[in-house]
N, C-alpha and C. Protein backbone atom coordinates (compact mmCIF):
# COMPACT_ATOMS: atom_id res chain seq x y z
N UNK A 1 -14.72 34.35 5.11
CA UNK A 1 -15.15 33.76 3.85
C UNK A 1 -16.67 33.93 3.74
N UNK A 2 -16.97 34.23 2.34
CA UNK A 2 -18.39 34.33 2.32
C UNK A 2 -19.22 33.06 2.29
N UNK A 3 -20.56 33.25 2.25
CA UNK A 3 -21.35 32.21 1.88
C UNK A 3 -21.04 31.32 1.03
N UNK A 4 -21.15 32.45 -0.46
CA UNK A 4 -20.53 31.72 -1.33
C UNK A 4 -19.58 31.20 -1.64
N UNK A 5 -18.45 31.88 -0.93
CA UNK A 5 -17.58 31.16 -0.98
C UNK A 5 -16.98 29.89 -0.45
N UNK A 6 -17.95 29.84 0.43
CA UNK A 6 -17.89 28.11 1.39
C UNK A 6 -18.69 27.50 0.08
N UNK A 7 -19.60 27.86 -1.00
CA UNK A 7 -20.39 26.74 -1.45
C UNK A 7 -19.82 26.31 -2.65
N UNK A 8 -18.80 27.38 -2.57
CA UNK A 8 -17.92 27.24 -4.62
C UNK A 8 -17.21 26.12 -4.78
N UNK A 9 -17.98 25.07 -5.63
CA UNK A 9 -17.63 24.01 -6.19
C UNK A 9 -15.92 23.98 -6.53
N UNK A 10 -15.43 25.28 -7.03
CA UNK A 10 -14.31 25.04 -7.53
C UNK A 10 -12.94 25.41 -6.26
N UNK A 11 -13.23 25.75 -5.59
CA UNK A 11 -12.72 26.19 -4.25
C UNK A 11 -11.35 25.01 -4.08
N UNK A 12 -10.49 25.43 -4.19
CA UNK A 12 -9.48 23.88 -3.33
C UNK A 12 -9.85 23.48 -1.79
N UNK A 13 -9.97 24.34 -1.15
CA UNK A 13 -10.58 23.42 0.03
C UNK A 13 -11.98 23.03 0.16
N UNK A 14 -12.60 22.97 -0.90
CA UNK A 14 -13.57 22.09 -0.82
C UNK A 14 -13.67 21.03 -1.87
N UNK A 15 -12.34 20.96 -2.28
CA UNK A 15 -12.03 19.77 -3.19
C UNK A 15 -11.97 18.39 -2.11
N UNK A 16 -12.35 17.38 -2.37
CA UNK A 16 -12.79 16.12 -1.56
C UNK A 16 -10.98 15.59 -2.15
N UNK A 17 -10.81 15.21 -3.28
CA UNK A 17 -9.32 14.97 -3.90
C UNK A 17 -8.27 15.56 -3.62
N UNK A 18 -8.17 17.04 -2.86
CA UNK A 18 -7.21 17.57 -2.61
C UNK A 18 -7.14 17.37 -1.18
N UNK A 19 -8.08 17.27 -0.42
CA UNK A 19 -8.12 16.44 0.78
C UNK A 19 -7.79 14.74 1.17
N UNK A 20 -7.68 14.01 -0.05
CA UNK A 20 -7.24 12.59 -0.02
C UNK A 20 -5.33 12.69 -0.43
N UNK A 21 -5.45 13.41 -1.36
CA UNK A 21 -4.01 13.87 -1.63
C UNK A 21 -3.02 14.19 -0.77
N UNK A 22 -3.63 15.37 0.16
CA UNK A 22 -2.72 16.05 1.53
C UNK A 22 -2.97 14.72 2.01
N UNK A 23 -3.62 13.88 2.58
CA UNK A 23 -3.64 12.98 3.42
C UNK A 23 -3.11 11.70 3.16
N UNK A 24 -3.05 11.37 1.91
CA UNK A 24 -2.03 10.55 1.28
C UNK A 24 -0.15 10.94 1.95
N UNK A 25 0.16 12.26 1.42
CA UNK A 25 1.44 12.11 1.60
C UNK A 25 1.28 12.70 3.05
N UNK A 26 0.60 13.13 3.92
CA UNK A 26 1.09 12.68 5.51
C UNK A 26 1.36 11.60 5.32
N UNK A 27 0.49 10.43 5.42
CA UNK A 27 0.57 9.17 6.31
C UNK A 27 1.83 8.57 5.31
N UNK A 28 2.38 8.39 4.01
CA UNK A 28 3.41 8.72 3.76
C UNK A 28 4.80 9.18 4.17
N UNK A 29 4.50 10.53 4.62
CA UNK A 29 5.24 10.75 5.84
C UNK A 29 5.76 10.18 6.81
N UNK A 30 4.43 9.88 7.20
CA UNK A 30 4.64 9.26 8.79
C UNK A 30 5.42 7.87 8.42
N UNK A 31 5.33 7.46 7.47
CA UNK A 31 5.79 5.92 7.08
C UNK A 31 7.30 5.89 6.78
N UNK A 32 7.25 6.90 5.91
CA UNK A 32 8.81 7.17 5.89
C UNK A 32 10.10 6.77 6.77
N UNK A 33 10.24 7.56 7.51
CA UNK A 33 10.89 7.24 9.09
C UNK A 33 11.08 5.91 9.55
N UNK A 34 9.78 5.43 10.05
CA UNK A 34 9.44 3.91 10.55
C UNK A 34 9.95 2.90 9.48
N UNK A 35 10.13 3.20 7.91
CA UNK A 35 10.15 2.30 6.91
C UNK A 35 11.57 2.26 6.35
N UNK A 36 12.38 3.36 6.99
CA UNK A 36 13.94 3.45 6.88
C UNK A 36 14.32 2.70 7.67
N UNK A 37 13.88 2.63 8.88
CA UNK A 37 14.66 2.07 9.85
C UNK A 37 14.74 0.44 9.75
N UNK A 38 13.98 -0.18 8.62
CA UNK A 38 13.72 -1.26 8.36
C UNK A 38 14.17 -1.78 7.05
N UNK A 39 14.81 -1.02 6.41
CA UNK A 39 15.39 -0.81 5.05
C UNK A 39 14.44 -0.86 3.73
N UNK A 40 12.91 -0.38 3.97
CA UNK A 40 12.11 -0.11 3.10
C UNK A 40 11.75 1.09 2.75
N UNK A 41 11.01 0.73 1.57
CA UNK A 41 9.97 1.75 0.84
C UNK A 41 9.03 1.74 1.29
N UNK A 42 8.02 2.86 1.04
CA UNK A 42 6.54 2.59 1.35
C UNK A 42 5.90 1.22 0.23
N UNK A 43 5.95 1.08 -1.14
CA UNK A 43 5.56 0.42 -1.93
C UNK A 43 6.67 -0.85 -1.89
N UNK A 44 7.70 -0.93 -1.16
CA UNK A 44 8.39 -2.63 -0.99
C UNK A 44 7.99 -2.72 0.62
N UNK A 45 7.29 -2.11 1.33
CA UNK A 45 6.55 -2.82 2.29
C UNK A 45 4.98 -3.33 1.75
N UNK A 46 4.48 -2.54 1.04
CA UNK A 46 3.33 -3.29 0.67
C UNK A 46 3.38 -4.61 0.26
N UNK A 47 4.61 -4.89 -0.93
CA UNK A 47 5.02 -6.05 -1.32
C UNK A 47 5.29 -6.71 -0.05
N UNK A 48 5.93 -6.63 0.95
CA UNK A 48 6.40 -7.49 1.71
C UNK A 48 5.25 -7.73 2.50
N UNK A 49 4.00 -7.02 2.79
CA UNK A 49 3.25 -7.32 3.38
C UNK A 49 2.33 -8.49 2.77
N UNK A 50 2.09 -8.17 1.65
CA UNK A 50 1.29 -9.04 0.29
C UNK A 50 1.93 -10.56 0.88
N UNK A 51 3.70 -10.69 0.61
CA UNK A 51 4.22 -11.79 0.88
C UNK A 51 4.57 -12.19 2.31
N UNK A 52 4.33 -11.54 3.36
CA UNK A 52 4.14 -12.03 5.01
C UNK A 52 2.57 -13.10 4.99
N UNK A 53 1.53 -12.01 4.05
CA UNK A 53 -0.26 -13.04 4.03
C UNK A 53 0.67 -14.57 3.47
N UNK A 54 1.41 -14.56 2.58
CA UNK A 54 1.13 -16.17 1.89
C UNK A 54 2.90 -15.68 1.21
N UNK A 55 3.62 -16.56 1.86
CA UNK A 55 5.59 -16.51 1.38
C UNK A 55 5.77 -16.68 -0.32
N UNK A 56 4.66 -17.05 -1.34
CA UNK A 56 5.17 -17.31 -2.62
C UNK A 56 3.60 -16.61 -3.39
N UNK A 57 4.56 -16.03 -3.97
CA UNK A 57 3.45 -15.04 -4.85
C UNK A 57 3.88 -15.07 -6.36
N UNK A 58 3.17 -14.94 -7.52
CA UNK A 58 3.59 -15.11 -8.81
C UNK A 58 3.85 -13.60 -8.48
N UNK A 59 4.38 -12.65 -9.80
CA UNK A 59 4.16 -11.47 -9.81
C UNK A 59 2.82 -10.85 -10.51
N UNK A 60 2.21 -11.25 -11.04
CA UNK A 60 0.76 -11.02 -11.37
C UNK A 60 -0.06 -11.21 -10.73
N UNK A 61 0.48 -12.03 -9.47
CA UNK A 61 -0.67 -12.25 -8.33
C UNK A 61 -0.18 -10.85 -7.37
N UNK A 62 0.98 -10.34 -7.68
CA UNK A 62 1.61 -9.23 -6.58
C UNK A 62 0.97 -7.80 -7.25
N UNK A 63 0.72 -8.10 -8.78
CA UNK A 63 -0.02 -6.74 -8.97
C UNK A 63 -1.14 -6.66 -8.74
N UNK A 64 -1.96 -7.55 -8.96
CA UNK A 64 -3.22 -7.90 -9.21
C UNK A 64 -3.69 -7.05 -7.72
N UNK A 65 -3.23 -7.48 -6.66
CA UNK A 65 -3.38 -7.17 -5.09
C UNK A 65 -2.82 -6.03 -4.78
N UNK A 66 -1.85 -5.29 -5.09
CA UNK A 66 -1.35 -4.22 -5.15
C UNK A 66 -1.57 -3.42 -6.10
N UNK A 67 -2.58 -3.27 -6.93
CA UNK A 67 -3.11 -2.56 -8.64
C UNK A 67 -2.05 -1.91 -8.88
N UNK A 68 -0.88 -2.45 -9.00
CA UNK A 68 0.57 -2.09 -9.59
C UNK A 68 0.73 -2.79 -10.92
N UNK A 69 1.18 -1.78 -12.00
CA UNK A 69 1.66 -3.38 -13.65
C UNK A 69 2.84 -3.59 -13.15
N UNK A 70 3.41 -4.23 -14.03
CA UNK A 70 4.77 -4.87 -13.86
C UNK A 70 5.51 -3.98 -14.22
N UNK A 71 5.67 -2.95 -15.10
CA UNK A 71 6.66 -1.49 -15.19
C UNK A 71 7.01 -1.21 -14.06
N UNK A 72 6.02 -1.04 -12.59
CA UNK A 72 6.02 -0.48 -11.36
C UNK A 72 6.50 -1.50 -10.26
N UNK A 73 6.08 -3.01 -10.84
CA UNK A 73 6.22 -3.57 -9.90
C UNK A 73 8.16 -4.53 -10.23
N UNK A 74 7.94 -4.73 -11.49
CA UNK A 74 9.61 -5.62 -11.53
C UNK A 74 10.81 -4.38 -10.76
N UNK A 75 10.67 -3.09 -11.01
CA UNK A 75 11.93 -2.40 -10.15
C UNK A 75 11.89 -2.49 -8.53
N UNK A 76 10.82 -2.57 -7.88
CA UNK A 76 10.56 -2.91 -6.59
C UNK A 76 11.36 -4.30 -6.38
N UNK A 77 10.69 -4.82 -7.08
CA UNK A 77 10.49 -6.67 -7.07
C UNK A 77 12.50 -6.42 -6.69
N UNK A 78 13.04 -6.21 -8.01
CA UNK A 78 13.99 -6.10 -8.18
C UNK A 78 15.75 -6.02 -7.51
N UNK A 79 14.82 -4.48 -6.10
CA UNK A 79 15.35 -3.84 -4.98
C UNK A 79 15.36 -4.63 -4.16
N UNK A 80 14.61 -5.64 -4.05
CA UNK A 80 13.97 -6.28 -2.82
C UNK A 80 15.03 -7.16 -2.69
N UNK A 81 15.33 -8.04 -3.97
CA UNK A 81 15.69 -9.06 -4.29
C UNK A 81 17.29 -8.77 -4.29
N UNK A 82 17.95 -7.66 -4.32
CA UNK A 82 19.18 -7.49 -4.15
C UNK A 82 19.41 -7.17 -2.89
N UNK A 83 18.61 -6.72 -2.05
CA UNK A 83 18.17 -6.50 -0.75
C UNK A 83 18.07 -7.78 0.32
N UNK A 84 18.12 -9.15 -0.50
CA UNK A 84 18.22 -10.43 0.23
C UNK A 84 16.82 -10.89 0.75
N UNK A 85 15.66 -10.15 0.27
CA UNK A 85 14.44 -10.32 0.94
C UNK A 85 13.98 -11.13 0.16
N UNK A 86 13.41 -11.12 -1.01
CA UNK A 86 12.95 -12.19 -2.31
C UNK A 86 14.16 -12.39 -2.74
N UNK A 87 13.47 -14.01 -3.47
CA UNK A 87 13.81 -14.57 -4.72
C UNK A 87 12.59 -14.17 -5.90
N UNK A 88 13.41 -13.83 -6.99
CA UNK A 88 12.49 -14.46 -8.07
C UNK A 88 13.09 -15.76 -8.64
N UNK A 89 12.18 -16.63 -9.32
CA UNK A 89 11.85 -17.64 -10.14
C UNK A 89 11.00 -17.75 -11.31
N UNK A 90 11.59 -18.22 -12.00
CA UNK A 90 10.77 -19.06 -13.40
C UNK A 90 9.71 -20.10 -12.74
N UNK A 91 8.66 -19.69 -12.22
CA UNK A 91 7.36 -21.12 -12.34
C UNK A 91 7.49 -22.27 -13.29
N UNK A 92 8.43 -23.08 -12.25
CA UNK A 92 8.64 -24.86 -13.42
C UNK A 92 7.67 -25.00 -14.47
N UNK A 93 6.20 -24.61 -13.47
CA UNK A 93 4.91 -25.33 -14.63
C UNK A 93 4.83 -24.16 -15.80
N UNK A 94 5.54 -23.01 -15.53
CA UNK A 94 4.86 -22.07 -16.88
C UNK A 94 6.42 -20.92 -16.71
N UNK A 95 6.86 -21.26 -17.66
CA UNK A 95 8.32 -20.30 -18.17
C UNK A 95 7.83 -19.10 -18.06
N UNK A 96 6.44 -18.25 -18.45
CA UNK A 96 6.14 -16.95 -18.77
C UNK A 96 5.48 -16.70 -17.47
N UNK A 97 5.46 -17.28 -16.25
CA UNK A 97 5.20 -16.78 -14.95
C UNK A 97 6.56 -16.74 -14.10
N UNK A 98 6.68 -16.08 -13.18
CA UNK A 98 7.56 -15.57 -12.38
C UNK A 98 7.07 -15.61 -10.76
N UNK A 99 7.60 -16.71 -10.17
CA UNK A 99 7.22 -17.14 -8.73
C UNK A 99 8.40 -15.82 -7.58
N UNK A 100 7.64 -14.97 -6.89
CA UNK A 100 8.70 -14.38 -5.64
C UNK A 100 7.81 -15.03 -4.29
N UNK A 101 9.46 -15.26 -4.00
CA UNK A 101 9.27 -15.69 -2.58
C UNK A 101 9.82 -14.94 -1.42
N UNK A 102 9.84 -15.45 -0.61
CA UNK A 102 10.36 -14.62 0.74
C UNK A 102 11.48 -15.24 1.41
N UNK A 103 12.75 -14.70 1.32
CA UNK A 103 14.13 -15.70 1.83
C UNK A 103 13.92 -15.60 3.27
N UNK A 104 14.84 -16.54 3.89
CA UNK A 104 14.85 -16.55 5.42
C UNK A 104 14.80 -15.08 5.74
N UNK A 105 15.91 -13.84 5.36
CA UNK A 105 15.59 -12.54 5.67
C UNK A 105 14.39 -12.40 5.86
N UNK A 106 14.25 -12.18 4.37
CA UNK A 106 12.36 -11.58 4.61
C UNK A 106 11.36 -11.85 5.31
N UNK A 107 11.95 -13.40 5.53
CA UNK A 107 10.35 -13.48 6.83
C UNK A 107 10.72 -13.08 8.40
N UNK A 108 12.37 -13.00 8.85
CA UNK A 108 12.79 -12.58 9.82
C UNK A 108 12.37 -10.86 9.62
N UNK A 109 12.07 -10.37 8.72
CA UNK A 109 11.72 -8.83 8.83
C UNK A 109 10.53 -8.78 9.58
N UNK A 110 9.70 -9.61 9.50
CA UNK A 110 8.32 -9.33 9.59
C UNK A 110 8.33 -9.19 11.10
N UNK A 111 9.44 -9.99 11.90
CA UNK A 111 9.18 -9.87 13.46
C UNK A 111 9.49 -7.99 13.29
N UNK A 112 10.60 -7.30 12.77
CA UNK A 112 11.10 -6.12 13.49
C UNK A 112 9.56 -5.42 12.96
N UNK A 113 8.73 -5.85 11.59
CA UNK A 113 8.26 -4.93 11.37
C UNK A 113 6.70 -4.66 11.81
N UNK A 114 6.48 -5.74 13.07
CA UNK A 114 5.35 -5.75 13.50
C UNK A 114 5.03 -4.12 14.25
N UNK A 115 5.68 -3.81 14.78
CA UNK A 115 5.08 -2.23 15.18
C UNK A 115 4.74 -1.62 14.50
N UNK A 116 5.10 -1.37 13.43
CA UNK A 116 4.59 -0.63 12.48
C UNK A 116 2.82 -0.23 12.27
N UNK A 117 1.94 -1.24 11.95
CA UNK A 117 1.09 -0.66 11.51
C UNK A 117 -0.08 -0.24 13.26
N UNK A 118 0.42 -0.19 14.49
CA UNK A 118 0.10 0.15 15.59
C UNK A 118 0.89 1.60 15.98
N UNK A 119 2.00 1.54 15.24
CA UNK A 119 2.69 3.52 15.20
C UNK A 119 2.05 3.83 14.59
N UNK A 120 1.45 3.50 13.20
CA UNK A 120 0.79 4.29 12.13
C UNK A 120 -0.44 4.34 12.64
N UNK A 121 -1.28 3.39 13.09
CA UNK A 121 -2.61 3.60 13.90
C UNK A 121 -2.67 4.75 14.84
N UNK A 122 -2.18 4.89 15.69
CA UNK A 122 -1.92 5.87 16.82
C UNK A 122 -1.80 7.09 16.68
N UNK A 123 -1.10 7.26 15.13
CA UNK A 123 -1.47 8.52 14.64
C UNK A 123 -2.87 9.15 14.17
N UNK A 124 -3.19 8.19 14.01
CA UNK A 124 -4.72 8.23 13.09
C UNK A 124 -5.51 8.37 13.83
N UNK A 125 -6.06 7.37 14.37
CA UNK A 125 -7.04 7.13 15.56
C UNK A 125 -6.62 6.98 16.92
N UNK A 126 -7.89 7.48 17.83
CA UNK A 126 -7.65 7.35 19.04
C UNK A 126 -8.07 6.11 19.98
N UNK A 127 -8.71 4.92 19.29
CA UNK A 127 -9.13 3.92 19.43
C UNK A 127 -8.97 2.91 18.70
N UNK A 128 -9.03 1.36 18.95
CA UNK A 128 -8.99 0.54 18.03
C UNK A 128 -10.55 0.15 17.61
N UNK A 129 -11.49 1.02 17.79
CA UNK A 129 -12.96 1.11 17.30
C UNK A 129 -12.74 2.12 16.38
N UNK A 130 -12.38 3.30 17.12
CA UNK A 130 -11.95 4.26 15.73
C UNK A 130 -11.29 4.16 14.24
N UNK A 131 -10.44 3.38 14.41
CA UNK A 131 -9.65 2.74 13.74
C UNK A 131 -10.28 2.05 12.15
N UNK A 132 -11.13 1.53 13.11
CA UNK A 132 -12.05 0.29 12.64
C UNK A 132 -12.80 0.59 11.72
N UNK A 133 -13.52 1.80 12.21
CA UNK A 133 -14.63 2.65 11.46
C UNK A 133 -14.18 3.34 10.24
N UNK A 134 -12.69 4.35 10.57
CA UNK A 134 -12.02 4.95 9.13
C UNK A 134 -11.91 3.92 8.45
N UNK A 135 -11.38 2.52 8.57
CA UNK A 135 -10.86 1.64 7.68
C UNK A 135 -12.29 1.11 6.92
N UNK A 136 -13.08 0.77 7.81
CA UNK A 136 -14.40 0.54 7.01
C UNK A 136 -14.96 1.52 5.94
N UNK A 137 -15.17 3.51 6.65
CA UNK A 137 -15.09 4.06 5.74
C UNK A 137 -14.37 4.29 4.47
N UNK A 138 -13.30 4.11 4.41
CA UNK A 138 -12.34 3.90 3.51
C UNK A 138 -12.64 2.69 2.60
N UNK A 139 -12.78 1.92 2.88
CA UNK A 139 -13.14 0.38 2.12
C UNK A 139 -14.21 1.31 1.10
N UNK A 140 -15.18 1.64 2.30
CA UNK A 140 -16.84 1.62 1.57
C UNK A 140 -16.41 2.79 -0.10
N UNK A 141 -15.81 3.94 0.50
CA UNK A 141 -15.50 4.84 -0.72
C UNK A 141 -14.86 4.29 -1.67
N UNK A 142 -13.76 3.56 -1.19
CA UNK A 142 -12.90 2.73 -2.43
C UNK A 142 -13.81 2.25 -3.32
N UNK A 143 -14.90 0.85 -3.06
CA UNK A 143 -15.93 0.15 -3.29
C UNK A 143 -16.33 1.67 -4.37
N UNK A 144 -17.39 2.32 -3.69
CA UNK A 144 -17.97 3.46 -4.81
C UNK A 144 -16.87 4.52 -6.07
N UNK A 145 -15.45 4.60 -5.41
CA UNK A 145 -14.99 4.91 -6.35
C UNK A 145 -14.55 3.60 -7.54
N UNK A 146 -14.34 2.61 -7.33
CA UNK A 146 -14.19 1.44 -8.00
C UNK A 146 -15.36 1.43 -8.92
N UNK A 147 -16.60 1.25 -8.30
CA UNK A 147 -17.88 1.08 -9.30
C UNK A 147 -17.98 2.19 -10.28
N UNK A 148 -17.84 3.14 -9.98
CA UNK A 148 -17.86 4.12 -11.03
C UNK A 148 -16.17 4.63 -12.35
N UNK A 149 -15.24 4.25 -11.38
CA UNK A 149 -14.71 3.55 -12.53
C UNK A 149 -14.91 2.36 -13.40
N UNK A 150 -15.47 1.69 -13.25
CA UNK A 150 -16.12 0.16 -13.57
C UNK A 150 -16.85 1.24 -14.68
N UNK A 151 -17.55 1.77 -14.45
CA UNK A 151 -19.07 2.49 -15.10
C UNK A 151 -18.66 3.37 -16.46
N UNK A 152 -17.85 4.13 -16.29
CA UNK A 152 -17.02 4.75 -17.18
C UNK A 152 -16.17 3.79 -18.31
N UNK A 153 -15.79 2.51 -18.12
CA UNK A 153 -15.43 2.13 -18.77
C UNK A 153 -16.23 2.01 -20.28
């Protein structure tokens, strides 16, 4: 490859996005497998993780934390819930909110599904300092891609 051609802006491998993309659906990948064997999705473990932090979540508190709308999030919600893991509810204090909780299942998942994010580590990093540092890097870019969506608005 030439000079220039390492410096060409338009190049796919020197796209920064086509590099988050491939690396998106590895770790995807890798989740796959581990997330069958547990009778999930990649996006109804997030939910279930959201509801392992704190057992009763509105669903606007489940998008809000997961930047999912409710188009994306009631069919999850949905799966879950025929799945024996949530309940949904009508919030007594407000008819137009929707309380999910976590049934006895769902919180018994959380014991099988503790390996999980230490398989997925192991792939990644070779340390739990290493670890530490991508996740921080990662935060920090999120943070700058966030602000500049913010900015554009």
């Amino acid at each position: 490859m030439t000079a220039s051609a390492v410096n060409d802006a338009l190049l796919l491998d020197n796209q920064l996005c086509f590099l988050v993309y491939r690396l998106h659906r590895g770790i995807t990948d890798l989740y796959r497998p581990i997330l069958a064997d547990l009778g999930l999705t990649y996006p109804q473990y997030l939910v279930m993780l959201v509801l392992w932090e704190s057992p009763t979540r509105t669903v606007g508190e489940l998008g809000s934390r997961l930047s999912l709308d409710s188009g994306t999030l009631s069919p999850l919600l949905k799966r879950l819930e025929s799945a024996g893991l949530v309940q949904r509810m009508r919030a007594p204090s407000d008819e137009r909110s929707v309380d999910v909780s976590l049934t006895d299942a769902g919180r018994a998942l959380r014991t099988r599904a503790r390996a999980v994010p230490a398989t997925i580590g192991g792939c990644l990093s070779t340390s739990e300092r290493e670890y530490l540092q991508i996740r921080d890097h990662l935060s920090g870019l999120l943070d700058r891609v966030d602000s500049c969506r913010a900015n554009q608005r």
